[in-house]
PDB file of N, CA and C in Angstrom:
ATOM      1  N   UNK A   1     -21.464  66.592  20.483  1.00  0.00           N
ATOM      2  CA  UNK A   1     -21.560  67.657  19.520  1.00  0.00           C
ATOM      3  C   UNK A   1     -20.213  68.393  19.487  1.00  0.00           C
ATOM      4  N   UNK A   2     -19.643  68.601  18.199  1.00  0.00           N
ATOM      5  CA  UNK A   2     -19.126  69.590  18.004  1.00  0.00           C
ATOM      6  C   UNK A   2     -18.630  70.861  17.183  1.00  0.00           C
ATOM      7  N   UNK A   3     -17.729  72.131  17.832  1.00  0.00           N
ATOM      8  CA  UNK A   3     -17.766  73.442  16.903  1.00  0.00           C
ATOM      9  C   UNK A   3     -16.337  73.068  15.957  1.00  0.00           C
ATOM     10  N   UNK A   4     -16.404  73.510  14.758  1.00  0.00           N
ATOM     11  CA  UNK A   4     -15.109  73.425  14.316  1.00  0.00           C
ATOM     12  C   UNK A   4     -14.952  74.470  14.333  1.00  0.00           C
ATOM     13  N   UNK A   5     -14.167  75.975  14.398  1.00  0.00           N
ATOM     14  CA  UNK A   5     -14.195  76.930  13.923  1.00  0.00           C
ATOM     15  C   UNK A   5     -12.907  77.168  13.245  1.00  0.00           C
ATOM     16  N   UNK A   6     -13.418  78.153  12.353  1.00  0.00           N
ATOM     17  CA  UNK A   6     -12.012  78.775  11.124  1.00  0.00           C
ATOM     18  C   UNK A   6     -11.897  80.055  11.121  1.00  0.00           C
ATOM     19  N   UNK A   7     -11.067  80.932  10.846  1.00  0.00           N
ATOM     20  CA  UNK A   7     -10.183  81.790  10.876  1.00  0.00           C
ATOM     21  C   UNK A   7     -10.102  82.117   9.030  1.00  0.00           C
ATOM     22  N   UNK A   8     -10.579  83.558   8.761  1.00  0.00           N
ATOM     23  CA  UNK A   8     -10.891  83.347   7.270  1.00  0.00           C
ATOM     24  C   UNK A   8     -10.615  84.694   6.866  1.00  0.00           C
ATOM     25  N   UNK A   9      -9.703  85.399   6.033  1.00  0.00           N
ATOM     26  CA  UNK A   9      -9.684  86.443   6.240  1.00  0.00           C
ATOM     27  C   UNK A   9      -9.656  86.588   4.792  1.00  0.00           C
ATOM     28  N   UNK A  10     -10.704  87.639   4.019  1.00  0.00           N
ATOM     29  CA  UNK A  10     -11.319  87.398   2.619  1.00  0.00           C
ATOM     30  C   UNK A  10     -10.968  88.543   2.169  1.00  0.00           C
ATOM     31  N   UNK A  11     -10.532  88.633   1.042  1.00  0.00           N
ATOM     32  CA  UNK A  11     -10.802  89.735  -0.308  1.00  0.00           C
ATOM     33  C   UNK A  11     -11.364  90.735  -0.543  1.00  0.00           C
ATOM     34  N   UNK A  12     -11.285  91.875  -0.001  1.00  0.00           N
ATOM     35  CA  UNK A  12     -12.002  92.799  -0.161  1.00  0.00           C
ATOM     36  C   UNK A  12     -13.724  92.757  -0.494  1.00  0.00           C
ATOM     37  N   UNK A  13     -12.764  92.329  -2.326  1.00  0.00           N
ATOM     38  CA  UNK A  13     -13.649  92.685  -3.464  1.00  0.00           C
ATOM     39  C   UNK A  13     -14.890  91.393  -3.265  1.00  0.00           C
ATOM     40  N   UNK A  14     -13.979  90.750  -2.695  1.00  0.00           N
ATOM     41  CA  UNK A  14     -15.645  89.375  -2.224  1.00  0.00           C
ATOM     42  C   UNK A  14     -16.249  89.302  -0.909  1.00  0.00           C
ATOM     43  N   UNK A  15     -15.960  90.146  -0.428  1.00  0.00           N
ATOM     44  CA  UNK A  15     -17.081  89.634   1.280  1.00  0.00           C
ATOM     45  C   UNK A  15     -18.385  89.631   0.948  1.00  0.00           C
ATOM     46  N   UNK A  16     -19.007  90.219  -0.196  1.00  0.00           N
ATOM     47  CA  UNK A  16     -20.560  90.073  -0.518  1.00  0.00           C
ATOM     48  C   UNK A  16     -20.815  88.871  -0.702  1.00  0.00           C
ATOM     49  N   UNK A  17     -19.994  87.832  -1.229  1.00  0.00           N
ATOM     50  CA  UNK A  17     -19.877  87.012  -1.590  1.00  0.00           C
ATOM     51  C   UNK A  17     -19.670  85.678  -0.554  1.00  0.00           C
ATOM     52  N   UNK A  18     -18.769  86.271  -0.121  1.00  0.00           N
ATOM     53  CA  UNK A  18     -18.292  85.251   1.088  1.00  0.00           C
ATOM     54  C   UNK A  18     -19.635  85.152   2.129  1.00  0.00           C
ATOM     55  N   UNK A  19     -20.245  86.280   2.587  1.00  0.00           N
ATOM     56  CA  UNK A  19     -21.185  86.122   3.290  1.00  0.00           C
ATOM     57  C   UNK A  19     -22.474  85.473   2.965  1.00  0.00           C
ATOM     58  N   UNK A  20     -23.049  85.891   1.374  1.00  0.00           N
ATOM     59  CA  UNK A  20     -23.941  85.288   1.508  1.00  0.00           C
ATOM     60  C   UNK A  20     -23.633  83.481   1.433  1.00  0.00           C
ATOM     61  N   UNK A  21     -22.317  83.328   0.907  1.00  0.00           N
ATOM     62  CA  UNK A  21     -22.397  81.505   0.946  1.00  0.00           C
ATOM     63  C   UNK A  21     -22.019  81.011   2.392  1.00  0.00           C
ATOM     64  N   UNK A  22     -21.683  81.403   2.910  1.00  0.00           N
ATOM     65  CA  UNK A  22     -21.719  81.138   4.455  1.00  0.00           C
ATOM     66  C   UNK A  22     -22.338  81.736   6.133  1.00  0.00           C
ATOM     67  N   UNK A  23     -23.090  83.051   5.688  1.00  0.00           N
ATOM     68  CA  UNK A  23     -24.044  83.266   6.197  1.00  0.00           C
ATOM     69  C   UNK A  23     -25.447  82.105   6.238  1.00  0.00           C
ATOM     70  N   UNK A  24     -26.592  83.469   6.834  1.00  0.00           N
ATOM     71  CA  UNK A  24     -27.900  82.240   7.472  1.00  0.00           C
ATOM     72  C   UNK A  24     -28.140  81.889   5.850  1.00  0.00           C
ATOM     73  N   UNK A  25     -28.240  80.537   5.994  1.00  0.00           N
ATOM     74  CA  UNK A  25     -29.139  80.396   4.627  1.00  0.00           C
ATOM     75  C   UNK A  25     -28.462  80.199   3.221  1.00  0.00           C
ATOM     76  N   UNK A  26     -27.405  80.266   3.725  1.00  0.00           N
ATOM     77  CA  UNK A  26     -26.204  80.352   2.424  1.00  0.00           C
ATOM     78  C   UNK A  26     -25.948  79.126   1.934  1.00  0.00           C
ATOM     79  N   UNK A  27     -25.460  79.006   0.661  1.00  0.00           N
ATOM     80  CA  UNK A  27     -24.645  77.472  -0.360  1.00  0.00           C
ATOM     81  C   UNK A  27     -24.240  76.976   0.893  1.00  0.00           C
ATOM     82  N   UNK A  28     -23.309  77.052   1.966  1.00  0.00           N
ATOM     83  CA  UNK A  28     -23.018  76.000   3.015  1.00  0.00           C
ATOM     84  C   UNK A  28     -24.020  74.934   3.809  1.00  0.00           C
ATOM     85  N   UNK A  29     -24.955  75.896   4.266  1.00  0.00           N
ATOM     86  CA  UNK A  29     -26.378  75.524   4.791  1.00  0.00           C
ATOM     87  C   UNK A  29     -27.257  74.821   3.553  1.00  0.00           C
ATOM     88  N   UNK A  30     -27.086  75.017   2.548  1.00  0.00           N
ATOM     89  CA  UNK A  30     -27.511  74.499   1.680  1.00  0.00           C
ATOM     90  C   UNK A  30     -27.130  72.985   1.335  1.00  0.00           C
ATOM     91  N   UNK A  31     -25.954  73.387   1.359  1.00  0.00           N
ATOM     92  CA  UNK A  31     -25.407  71.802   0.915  1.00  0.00           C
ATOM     93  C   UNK A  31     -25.471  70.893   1.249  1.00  0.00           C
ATOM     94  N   UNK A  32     -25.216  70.909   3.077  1.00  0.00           N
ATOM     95  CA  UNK A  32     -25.163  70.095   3.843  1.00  0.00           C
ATOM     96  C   UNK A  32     -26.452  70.049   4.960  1.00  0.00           C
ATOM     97  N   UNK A  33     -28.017  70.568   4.707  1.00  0.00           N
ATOM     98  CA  UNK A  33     -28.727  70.730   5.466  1.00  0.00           C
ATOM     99  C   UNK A  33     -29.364  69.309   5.312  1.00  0.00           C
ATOM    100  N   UNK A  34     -28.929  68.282   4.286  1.00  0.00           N
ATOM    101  CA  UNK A  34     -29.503  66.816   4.691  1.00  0.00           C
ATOM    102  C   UNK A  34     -28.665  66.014   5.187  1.00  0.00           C
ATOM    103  N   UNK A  35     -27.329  66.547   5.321  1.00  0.00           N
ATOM    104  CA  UNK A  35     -26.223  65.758   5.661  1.00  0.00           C
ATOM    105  C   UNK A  35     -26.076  65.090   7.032  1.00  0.00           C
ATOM    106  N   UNK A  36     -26.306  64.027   7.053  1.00  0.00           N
ATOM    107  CA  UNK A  36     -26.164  63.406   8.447  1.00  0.00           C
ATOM    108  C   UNK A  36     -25.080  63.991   9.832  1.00  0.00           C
ATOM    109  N   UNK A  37     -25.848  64.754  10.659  1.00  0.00           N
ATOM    110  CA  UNK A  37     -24.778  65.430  12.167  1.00  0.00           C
ATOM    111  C   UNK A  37     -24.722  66.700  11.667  1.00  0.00           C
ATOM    112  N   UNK A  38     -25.356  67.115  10.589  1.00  0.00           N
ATOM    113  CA  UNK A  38     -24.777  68.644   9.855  1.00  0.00           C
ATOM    114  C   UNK A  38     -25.646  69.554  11.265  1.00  0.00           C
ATOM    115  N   UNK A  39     -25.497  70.018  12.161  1.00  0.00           N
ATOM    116  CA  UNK A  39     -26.126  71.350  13.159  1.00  0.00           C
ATOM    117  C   UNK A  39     -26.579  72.880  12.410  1.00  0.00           C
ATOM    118  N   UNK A  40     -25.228  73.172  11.437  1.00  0.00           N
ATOM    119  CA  UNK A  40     -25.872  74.712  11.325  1.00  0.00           C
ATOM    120  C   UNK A  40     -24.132  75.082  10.741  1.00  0.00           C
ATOM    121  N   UNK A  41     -24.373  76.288  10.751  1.00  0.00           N
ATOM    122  CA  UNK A  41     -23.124  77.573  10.657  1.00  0.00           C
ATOM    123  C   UNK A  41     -23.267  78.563  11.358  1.00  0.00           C
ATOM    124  N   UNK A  42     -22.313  79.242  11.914  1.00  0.00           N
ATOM    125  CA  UNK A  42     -22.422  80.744  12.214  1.00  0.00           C
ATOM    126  C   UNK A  42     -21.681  81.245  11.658  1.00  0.00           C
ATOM    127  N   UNK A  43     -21.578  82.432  11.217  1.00  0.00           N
ATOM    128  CA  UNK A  43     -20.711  83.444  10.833  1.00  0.00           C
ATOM    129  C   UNK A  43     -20.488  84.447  11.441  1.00  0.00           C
ATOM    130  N   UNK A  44     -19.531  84.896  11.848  1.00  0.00           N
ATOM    131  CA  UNK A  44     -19.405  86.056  13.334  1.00  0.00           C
ATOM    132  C   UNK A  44     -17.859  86.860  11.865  1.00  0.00           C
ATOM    133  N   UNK A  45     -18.548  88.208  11.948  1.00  0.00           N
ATOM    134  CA  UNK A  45     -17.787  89.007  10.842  1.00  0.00           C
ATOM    135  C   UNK A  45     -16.999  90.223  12.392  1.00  0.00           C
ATOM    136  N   UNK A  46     -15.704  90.405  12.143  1.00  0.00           N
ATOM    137  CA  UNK A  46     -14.675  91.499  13.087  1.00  0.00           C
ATOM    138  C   UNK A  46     -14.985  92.828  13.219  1.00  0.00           C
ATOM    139  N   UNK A  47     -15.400  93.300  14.016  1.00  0.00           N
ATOM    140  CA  UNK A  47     -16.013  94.320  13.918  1.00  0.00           C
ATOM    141  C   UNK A  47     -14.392  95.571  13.379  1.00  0.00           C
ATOM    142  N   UNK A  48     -13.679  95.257  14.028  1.00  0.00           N
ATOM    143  CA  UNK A  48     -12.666  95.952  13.820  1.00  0.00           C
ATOM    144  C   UNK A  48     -11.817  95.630  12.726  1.00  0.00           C
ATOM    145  N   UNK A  49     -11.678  94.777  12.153  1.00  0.00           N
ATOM    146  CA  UNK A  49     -10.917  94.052  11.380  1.00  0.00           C
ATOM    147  C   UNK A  49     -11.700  94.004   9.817  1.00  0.00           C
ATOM    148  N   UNK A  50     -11.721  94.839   9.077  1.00  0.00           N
ATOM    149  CA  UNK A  50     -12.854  94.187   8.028  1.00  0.00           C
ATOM    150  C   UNK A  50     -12.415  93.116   7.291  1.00  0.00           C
ATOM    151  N   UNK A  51     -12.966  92.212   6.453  1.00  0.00           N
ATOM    152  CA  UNK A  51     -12.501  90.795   5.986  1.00  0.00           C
ATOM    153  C   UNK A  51     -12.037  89.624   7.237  1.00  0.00           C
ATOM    154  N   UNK A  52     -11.909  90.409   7.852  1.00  0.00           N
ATOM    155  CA  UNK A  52     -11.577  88.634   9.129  1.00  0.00           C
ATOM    156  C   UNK A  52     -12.945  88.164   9.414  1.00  0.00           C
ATOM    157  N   UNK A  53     -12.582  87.067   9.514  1.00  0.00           N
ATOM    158  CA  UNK A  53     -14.539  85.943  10.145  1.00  0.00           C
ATOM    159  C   UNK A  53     -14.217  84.960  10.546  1.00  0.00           C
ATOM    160  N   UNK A  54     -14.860  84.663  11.450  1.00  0.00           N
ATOM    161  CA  UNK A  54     -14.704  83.338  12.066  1.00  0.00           C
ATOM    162  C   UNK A  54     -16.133  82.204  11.780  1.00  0.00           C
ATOM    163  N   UNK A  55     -15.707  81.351  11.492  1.00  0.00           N
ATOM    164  CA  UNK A  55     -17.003  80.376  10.700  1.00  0.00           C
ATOM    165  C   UNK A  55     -17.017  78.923  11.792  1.00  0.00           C
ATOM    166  N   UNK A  56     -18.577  78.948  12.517  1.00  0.00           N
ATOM    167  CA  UNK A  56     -18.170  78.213  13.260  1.00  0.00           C
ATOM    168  C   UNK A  56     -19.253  77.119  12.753  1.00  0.00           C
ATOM    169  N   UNK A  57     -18.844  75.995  12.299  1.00  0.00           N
ATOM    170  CA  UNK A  57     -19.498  74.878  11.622  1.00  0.00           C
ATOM    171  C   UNK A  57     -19.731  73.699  13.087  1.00  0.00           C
ATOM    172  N   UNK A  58     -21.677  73.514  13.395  1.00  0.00           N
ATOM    173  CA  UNK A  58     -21.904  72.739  14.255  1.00  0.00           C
ATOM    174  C   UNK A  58     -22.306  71.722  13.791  1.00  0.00           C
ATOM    175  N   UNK A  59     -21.514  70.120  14.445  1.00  0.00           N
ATOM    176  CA  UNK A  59     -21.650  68.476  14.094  1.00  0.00           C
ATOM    177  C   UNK A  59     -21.930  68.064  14.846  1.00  0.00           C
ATOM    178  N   UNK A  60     -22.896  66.991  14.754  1.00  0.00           N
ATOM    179  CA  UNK A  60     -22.774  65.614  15.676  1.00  0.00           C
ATOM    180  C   UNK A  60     -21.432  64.967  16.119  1.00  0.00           C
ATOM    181  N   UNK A  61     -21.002  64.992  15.348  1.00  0.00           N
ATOM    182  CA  UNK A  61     -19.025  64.252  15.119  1.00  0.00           C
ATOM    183  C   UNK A  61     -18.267  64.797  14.257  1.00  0.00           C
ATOM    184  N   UNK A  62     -17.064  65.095  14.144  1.00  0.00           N
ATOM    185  CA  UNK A  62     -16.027  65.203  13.609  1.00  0.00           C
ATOM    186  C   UNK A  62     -16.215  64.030  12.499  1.00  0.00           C
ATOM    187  N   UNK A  63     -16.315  62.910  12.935  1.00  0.00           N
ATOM    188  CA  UNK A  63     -16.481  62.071  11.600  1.00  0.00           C
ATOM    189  C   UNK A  63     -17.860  61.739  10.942  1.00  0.00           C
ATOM    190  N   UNK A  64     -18.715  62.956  11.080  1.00  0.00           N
ATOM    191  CA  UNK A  64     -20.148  63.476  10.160  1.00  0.00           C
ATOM    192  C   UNK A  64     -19.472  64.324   9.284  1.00  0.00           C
ATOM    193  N   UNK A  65     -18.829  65.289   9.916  1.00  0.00           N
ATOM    194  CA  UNK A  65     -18.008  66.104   9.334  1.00  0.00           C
ATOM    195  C   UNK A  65     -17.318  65.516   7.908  1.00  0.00           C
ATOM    196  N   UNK A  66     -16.133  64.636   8.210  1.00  0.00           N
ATOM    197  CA  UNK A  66     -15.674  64.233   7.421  1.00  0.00           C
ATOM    198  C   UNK A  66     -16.142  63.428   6.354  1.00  0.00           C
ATOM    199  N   UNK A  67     -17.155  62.978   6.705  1.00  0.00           N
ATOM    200  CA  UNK A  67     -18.178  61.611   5.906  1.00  0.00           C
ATOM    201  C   UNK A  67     -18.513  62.660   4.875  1.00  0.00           C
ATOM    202  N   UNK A  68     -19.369  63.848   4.933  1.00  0.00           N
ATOM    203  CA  UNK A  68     -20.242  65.093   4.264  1.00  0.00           C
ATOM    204  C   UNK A  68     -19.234  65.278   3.614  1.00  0.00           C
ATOM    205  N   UNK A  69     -17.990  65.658   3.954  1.00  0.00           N
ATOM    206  CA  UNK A  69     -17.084  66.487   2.636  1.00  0.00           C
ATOM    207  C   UNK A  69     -16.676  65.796   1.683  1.00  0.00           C
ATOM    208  N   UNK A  70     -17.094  65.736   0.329  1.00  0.00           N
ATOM    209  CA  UNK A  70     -16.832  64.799  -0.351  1.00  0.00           C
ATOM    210  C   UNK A  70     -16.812  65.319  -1.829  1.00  0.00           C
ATOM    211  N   UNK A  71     -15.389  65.141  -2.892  1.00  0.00           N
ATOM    212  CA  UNK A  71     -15.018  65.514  -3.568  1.00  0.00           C
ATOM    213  C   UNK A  71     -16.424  65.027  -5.048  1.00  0.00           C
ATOM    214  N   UNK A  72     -17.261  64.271  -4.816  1.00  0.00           N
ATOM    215  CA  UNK A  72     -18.250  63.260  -5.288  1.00  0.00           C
ATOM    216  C   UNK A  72     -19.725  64.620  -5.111  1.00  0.00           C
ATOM    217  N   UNK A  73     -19.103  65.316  -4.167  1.00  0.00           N
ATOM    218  CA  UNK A  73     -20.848  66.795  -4.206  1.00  0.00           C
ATOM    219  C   UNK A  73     -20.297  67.852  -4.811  1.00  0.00           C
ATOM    220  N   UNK A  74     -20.855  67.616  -6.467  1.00  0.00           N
ATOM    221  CA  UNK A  74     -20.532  69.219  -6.860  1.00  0.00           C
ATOM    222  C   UNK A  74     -20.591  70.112  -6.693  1.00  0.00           C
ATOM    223  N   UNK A  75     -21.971  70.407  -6.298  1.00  0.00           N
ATOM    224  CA  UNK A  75     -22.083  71.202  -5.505  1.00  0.00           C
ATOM    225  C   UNK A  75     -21.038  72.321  -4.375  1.00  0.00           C
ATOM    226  N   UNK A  76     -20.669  71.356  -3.618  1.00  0.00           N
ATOM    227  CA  UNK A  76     -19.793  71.497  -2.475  1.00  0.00           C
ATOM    228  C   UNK A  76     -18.219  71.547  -3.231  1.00  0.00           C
ATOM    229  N   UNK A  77     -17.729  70.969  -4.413  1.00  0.00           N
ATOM    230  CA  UNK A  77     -16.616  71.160  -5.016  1.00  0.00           C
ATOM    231  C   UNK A  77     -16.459  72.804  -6.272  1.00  0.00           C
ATOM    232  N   UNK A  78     -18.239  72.724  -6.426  1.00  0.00           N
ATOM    233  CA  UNK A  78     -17.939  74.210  -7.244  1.00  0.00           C
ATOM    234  C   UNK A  78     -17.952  75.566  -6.011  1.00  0.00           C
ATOM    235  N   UNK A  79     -18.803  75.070  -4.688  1.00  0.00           N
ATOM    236  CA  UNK A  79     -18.431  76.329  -3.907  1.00  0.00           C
ATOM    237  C   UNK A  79     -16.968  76.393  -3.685  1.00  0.00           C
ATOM    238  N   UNK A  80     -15.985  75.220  -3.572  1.00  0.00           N
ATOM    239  CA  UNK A  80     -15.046  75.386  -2.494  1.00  0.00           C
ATOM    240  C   UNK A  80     -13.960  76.040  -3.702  1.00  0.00           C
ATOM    241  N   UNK A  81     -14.735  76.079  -5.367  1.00  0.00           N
ATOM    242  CA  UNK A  81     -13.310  76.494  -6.412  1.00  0.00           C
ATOM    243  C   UNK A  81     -13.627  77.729  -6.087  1.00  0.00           C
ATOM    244  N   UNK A  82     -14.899  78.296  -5.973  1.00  0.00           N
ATOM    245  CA  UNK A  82     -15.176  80.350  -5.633  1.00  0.00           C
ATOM    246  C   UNK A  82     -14.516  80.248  -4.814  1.00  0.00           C
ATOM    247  N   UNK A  83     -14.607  79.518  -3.528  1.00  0.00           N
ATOM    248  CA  UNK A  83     -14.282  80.203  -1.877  1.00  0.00           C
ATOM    249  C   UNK A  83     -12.340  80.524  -2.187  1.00  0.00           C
ATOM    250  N   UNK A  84     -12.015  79.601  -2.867  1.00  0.00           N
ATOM    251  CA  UNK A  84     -10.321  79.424  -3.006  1.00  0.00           C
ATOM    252  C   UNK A  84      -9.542  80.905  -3.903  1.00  0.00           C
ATOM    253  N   UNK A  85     -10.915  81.503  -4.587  1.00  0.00           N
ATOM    254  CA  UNK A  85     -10.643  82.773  -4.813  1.00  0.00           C
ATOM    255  C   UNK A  85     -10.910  84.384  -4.180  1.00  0.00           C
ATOM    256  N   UNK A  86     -11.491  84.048  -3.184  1.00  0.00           N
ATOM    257  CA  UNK A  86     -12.444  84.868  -2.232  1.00  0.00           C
ATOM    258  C   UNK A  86     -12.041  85.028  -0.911  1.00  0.00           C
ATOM    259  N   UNK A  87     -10.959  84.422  -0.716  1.00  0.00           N
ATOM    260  CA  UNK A  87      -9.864  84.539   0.906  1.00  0.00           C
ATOM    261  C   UNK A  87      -8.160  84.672   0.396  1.00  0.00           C
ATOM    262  N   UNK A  88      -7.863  85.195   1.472  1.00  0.00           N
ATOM    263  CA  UNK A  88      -6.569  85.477   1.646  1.00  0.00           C
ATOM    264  C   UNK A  88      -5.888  84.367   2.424  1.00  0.00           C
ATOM    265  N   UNK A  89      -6.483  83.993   3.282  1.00  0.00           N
ATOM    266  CA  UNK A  89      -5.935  82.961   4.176  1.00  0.00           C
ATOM    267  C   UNK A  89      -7.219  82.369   4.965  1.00  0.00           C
ATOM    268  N   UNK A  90      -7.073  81.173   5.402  1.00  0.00           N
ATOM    269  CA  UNK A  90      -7.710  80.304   6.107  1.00  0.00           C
ATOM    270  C   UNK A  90      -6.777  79.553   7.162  1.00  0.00           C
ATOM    271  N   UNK A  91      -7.431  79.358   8.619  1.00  0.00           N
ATOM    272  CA  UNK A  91      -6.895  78.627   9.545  1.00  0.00           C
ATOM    273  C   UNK A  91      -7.861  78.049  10.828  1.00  0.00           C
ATOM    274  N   UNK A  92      -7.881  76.516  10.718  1.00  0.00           N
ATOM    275  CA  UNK A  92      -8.345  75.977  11.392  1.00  0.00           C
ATOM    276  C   UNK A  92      -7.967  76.595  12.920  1.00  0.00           C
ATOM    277  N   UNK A  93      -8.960  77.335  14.080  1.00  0.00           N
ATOM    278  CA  UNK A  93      -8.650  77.600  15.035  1.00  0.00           C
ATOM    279  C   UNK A  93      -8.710  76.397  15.911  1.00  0.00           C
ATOM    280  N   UNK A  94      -9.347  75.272  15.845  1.00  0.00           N
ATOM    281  CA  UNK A  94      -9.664  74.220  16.802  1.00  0.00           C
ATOM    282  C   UNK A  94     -10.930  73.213  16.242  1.00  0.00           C
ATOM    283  N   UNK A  95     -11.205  72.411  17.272  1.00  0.00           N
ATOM    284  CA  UNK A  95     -12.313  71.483  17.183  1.00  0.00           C
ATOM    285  C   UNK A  95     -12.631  71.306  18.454  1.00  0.00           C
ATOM    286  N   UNK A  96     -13.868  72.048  19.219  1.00  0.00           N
ATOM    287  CA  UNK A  96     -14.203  72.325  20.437  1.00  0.00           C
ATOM    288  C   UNK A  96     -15.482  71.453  20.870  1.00  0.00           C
ATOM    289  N   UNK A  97     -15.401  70.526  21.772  1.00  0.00           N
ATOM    290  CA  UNK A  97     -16.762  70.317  21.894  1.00  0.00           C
ATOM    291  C   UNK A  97     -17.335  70.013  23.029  1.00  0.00           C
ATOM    292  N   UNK A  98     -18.662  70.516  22.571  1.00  0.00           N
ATOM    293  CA  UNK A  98     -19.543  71.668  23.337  1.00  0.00           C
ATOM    294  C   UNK A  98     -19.819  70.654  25.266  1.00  0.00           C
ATOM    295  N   UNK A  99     -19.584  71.705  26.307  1.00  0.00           N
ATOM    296  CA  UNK A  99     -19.703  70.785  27.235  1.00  0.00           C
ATOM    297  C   UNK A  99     -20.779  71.170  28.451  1.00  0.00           C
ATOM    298  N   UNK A 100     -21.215  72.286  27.520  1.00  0.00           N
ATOM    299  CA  UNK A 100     -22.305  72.792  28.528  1.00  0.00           C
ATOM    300  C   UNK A 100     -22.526  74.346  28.032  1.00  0.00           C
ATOM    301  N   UNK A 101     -24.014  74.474  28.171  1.00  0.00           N
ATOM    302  CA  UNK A 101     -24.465  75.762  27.380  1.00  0.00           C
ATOM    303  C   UNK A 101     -24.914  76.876  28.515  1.00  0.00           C
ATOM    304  N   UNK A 102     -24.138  77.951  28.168  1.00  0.00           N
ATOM    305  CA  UNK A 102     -24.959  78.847  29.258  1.00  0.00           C
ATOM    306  C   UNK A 102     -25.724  79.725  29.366  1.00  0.00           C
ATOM    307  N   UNK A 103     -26.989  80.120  30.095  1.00  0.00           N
ATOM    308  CA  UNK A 103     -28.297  81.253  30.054  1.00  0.00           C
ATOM    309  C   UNK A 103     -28.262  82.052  30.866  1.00  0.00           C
ATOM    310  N   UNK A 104     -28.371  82.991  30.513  1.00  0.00           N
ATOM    311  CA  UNK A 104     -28.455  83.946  31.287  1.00  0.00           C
ATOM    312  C   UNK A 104     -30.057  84.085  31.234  1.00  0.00           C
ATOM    313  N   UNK A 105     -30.664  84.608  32.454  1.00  0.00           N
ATOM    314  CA  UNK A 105     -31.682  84.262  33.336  1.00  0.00           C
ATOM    315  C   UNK A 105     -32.280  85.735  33.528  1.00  0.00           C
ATOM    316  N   UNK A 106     -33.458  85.967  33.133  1.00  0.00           N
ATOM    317  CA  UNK A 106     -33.563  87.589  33.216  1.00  0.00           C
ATOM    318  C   UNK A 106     -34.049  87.853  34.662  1.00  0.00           C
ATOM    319  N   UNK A 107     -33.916  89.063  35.234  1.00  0.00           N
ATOM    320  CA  UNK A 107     -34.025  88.899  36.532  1.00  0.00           C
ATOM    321  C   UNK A 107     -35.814  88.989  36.726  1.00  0.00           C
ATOM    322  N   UNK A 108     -36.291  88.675  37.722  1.00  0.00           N
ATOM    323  CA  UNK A 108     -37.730  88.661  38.328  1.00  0.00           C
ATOM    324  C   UNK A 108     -38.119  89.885  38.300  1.00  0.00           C
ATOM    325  N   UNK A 109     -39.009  90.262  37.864  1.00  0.00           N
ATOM    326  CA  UNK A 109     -39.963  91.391  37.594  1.00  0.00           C
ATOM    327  C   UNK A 109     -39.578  92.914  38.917  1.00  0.00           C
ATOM    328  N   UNK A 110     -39.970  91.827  40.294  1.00  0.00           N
ATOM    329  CA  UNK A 110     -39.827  92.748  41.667  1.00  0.00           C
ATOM    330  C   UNK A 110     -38.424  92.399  41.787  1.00  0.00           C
ATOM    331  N   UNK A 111     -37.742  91.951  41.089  1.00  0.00           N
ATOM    332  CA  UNK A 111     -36.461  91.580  42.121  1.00  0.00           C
ATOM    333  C   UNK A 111     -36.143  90.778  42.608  1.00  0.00           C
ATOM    334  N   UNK A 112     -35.091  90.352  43.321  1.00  0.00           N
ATOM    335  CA  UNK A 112     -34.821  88.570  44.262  1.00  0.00           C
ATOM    336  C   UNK A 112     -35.296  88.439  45.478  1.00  0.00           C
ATOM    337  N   UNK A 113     -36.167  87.549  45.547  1.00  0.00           N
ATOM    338  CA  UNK A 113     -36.674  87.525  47.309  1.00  0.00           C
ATOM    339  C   UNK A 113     -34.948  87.366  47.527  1.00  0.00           C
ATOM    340  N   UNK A 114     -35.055  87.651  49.154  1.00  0.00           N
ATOM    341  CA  UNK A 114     -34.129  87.463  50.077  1.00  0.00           C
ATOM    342  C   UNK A 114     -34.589  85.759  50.747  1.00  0.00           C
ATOM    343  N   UNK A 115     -33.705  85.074  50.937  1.00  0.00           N
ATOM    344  CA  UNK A 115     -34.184  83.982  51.615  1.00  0.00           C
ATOM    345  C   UNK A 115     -33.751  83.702  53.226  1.00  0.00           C
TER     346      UNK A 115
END
C-alpha cells in the first residue's frame, strides 16, 4: 500500500470548492471509488496557514495509481480543468509506503497491574 501526498496551496476565492472535491465524499472519491487499488483520500487543511492542504491519496500501487489517471475519464479531465484554476501551486511531497500502523491503546479501567 501506498500514500502519495501533495502540497496544495489554493485560492482564496475557491477553498469551498477545493474542499468539497477533495474532501470525504468529494468528485475525487467519486471518480475513482471503482478504480482498481483506489484506498480513499484525506484532506488535512493548515490550521495556521489558510489555503495550504495536504491531500493524501491511498493505493494498492503506484501503478493503480497511474493505470486510474486517464486523460479517456471525463470526468476526472473536467475536475482536473476546475482544480488548475483553484490553486496557486501544487507539489508532490513524496510517495510513502505504509510499513506499519500505529494504536494507541486506552489505558485499563483500574490501571496497569504491576507484574
Amino acid at each position: 500500500m501506498v500514500e502519495i501526498i501533495w502540497e496544495y496551496k489554493v485560492r482564496d476565492q475557491s477553498r469551498g470548492q477545493f474542499e468539497l472535491a477533495f474532501g470525504p465524499g468529494g468528485a475525487w472519491s467519486r471518480i475513482f471509488a471503482g478504480a482498481p487499488g483506489f484506498r480513499g483520500i484525506t484532506l488535512l487543511r493548515d490550521i495556521g496557514e489558510m489555503g495550504r492542504y495536504l491531500a493524501i491519496e491511498l493505493w494498492n500501487s503506484e501503478s493503480d495509481r497511474d493505470n486510474s489517471i486517464s486523460e479517456d475519464n471525463l470526468d476526472y479531465v473536467d475536475l482536473m480543468t476546475n482544480f488548475e484554476s483553484w490553486i496557486k501551486s501544487k507539489v508532490q511531497v513524496g510517495i510513502f509506503r505504509v510499513l506499519a500502523e500505529a494504536t494507541i491503546r486506552p489505558k485499563a479501567k483500574f490501571g496497569r497491574r504491576k507484574i
